[in-house]
N, C-alpha and C. Protein backbone atom coordinates (compact mmCIF):
# COMPACT_ATOMS: atom_id res chain seq x y z
N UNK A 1 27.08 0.73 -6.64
CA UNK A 1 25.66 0.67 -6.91
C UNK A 1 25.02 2.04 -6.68
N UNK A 2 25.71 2.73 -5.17
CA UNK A 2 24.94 4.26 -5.49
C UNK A 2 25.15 5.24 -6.46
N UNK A 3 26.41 5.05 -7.06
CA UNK A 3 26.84 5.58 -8.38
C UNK A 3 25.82 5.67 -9.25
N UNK A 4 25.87 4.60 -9.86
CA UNK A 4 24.81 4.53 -10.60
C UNK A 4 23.27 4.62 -10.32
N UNK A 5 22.80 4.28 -9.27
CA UNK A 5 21.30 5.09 -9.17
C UNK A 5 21.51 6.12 -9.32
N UNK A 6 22.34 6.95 -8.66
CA UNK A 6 22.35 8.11 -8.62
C UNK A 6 22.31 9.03 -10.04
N UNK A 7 22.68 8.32 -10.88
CA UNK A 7 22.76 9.01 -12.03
C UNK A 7 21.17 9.48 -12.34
N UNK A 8 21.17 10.71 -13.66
CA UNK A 8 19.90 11.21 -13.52
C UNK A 8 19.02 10.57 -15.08
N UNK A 9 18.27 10.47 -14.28
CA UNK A 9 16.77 9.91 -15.62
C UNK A 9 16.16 10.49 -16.76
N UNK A 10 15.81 10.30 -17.70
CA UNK A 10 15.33 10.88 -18.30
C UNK A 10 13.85 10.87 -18.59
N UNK A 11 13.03 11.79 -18.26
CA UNK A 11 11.42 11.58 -17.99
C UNK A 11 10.83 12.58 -18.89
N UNK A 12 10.88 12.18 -20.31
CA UNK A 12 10.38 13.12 -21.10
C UNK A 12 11.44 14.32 -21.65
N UNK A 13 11.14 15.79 -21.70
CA UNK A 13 12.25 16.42 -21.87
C UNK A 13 12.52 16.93 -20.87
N UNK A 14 12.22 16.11 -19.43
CA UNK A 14 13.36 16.61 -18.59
C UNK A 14 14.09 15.54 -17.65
N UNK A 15 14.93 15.83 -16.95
CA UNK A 15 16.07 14.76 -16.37
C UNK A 15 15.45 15.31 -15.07
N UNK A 16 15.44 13.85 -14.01
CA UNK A 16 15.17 13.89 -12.88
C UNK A 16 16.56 13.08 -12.24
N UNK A 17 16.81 13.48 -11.21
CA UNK A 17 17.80 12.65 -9.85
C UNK A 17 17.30 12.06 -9.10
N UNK A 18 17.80 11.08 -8.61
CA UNK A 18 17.25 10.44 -8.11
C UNK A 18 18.11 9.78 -6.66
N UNK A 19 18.16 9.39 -5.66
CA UNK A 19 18.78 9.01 -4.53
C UNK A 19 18.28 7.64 -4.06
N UNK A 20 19.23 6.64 -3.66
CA UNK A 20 18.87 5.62 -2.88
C UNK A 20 19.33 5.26 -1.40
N UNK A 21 18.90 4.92 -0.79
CA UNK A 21 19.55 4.38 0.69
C UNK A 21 19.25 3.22 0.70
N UNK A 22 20.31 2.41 1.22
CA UNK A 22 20.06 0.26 0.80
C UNK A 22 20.61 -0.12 2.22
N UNK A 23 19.66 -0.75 2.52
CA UNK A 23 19.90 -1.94 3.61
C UNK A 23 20.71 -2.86 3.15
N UNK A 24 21.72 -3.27 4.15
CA UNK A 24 22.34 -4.56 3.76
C UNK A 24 22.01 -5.75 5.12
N UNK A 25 22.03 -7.08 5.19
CA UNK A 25 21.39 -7.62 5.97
C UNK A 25 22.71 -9.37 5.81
N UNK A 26 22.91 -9.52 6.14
CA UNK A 26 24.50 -10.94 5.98
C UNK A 26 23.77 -12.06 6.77
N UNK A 27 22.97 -13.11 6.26
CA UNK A 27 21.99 -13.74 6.80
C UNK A 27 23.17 -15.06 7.14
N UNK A 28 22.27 -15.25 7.66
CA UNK A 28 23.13 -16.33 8.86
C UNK A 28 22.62 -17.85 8.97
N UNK A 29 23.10 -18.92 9.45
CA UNK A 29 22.21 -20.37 9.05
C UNK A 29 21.40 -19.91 10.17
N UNK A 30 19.90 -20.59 9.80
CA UNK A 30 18.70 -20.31 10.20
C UNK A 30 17.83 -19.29 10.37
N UNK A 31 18.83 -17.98 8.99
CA UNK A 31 17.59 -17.13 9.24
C UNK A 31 16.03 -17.31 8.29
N UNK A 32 15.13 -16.46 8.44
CA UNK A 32 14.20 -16.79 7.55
C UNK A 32 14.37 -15.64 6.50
N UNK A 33 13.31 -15.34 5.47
CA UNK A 33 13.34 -14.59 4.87
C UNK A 33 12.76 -13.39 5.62
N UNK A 34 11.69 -13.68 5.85
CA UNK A 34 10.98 -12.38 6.75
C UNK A 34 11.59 -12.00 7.73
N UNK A 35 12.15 -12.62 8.54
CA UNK A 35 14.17 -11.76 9.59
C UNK A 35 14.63 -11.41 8.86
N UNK A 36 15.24 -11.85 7.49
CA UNK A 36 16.06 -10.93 6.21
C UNK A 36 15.67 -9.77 6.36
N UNK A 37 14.66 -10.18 5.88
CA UNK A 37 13.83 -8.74 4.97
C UNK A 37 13.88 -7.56 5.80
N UNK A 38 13.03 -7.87 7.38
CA UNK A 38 12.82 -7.08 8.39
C UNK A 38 14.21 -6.21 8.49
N UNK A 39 15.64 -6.74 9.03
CA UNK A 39 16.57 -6.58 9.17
C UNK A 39 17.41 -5.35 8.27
N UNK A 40 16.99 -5.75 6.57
CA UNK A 40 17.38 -5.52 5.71
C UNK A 40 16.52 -3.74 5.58
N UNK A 41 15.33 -3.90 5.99
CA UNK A 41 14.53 -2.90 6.17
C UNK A 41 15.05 -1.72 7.10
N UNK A 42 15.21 -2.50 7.85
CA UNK A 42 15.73 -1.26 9.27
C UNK A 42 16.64 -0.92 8.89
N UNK A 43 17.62 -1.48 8.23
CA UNK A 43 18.82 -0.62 7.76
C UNK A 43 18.93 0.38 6.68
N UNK A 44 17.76 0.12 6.07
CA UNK A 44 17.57 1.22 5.06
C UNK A 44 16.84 2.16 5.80
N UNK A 45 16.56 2.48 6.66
CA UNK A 45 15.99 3.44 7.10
C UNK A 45 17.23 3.91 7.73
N UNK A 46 17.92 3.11 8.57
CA UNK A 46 18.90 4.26 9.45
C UNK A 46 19.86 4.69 7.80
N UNK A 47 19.88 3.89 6.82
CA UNK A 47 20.95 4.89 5.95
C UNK A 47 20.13 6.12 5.11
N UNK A 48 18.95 6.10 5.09
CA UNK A 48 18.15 7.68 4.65
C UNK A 48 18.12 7.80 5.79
N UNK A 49 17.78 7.85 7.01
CA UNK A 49 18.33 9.07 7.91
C UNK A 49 19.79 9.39 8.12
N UNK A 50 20.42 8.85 7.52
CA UNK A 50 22.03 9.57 7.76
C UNK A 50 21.88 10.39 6.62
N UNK A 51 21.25 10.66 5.89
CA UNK A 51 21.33 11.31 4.61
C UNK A 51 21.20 10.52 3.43
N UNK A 52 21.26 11.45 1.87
CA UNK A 52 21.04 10.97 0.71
C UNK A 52 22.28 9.87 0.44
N UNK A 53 21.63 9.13 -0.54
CA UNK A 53 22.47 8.01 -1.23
C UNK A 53 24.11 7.41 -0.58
N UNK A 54 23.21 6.85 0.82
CA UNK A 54 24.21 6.07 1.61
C UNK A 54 23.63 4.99 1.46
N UNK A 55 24.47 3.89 2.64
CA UNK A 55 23.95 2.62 2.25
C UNK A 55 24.73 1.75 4.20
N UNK A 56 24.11 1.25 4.57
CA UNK A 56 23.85 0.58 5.91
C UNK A 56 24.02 -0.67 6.20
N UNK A 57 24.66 -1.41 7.08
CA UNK A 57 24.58 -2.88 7.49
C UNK A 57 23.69 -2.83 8.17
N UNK A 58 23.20 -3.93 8.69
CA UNK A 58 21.89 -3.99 9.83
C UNK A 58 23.12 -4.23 11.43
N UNK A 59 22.67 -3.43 11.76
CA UNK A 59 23.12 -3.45 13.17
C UNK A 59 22.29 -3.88 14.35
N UNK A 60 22.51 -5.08 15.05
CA UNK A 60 21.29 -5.66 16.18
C UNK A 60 20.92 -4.02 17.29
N UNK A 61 22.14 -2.97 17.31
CA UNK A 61 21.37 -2.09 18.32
C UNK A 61 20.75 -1.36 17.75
N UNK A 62 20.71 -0.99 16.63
CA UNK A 62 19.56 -0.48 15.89
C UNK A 62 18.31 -1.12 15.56
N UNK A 63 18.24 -2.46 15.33
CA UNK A 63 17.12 -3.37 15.20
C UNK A 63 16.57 -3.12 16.87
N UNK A 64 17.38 -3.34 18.12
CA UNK A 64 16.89 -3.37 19.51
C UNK A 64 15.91 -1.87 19.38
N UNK A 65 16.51 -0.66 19.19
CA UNK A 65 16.21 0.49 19.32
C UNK A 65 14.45 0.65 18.40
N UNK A 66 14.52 -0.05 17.03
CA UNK A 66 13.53 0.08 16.32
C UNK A 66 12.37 -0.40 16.73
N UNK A 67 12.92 -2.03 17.33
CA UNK A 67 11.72 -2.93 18.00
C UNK A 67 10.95 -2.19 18.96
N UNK A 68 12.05 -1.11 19.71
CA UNK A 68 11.10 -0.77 20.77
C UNK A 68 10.05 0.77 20.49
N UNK A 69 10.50 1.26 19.08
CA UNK A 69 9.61 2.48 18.99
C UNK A 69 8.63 1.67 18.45
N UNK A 70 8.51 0.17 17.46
CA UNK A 70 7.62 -0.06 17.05
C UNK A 70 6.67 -0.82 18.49
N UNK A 71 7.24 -1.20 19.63
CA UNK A 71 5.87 -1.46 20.63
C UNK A 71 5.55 -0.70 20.85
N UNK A 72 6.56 0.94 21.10
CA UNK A 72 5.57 2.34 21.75
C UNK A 72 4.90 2.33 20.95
N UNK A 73 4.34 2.46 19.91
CA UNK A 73 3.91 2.96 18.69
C UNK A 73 2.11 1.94 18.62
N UNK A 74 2.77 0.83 19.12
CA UNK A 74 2.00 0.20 18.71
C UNK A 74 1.01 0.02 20.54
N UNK A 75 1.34 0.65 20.91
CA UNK A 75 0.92 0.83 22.95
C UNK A 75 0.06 2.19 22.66
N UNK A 76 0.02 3.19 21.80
CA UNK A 76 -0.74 3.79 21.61
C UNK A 76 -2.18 3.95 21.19
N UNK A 77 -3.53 4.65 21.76
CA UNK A 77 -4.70 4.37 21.88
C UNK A 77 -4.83 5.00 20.06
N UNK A 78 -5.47 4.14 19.56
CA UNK A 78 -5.81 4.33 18.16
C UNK A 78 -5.60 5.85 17.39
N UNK A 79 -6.53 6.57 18.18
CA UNK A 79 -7.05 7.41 17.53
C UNK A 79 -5.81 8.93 17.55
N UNK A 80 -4.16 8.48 18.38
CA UNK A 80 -3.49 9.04 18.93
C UNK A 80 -2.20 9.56 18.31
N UNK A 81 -2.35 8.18 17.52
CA UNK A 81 -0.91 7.94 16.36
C UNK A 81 -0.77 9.20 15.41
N UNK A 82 -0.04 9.56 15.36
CA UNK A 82 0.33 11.29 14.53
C UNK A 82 1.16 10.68 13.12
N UNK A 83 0.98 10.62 12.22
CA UNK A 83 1.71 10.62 10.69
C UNK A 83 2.23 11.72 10.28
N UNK A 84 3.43 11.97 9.84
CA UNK A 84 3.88 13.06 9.32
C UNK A 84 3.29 13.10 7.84
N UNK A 85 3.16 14.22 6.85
CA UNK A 85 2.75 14.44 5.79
C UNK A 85 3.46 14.38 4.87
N UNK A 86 3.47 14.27 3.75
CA UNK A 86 4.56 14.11 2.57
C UNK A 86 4.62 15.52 1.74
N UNK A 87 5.49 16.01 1.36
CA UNK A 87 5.04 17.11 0.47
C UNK A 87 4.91 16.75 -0.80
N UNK A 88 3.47 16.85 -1.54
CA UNK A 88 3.34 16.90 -2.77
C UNK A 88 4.19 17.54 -3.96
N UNK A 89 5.11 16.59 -4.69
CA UNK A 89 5.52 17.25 -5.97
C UNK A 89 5.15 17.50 -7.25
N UNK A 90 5.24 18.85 -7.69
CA UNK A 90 4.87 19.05 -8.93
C UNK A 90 5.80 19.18 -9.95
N UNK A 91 6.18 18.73 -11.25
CA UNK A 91 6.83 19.13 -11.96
C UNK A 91 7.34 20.66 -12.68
N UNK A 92 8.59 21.23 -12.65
CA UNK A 92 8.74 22.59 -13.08
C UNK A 92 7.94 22.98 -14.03
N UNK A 93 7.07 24.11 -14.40
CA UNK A 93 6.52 24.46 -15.32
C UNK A 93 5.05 23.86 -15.56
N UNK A 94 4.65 22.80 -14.58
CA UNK A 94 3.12 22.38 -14.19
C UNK A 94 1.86 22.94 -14.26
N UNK A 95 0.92 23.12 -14.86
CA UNK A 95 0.16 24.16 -14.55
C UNK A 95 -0.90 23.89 -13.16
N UNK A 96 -1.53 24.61 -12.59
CA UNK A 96 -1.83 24.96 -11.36
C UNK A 96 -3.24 24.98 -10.92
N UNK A 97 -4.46 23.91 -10.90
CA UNK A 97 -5.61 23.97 -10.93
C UNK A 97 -5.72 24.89 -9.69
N UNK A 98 -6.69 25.97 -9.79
CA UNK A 98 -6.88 26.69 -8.73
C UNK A 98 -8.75 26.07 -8.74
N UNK A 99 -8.91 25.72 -7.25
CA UNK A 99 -10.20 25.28 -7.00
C UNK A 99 -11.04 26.12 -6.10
N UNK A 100 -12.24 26.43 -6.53
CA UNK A 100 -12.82 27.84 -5.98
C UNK A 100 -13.20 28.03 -4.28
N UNK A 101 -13.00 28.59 -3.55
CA UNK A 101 -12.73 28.65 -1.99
C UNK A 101 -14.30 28.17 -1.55
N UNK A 102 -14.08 27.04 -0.64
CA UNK A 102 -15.49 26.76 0.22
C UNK A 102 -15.62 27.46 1.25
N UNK A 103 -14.59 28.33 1.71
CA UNK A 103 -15.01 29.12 2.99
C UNK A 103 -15.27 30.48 2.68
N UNK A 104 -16.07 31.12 3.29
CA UNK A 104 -16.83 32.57 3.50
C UNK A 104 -16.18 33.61 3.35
């Protein structure tokens, strides 16, 4: 399956790549969907942090480990929580609105 995501797109006249990281989650009698899902979630995160176009089982010490950054996280006074930024992409050859400086 990463094979093939991986392959590259075609977006006009140019080809983009593309990468996936997939949770896998082996549900069990009595799970729900939303334990699926959750489960299935966390594991896609630890396989993009191992890097591009891997792919992850859900592991309970990684679910233990996640649960607990999400109470720190969530033990924090509102206004405290830090988001990292995304970097904006532009396409090669884009042109470049330049917007006139508000400062002095």
């Amino acid at each position: 399956m990463l094979e093939i995501l991986g392959l590259p797109l075609a977006a006009g006249a140019a080809e983009v790549a593309v990468a996936a990281g997939i949770g896998v989650r082996i549900l069990h009698s009595g799970d729900t969907a939303q334990i699926a899902m959750r489960d299935a979630d966390i594991a896609m995160y630890s396989a993009k942090w191992s890097g591009k176009a891997r792919w992850k089982a859900f592991d309970p010490e990684t679910g233990a480990q996640a649960a607990r950054r999400i109470a720190l996280i969530g033990d924090l006074p509102r206004g405290s929580r830090c988001y990292a930024r995304l970097p904006a992409v532009r396409p090669a050859g884009a042109r470049t609105e330049r917007r006139p400086s508000t400062s002095a």
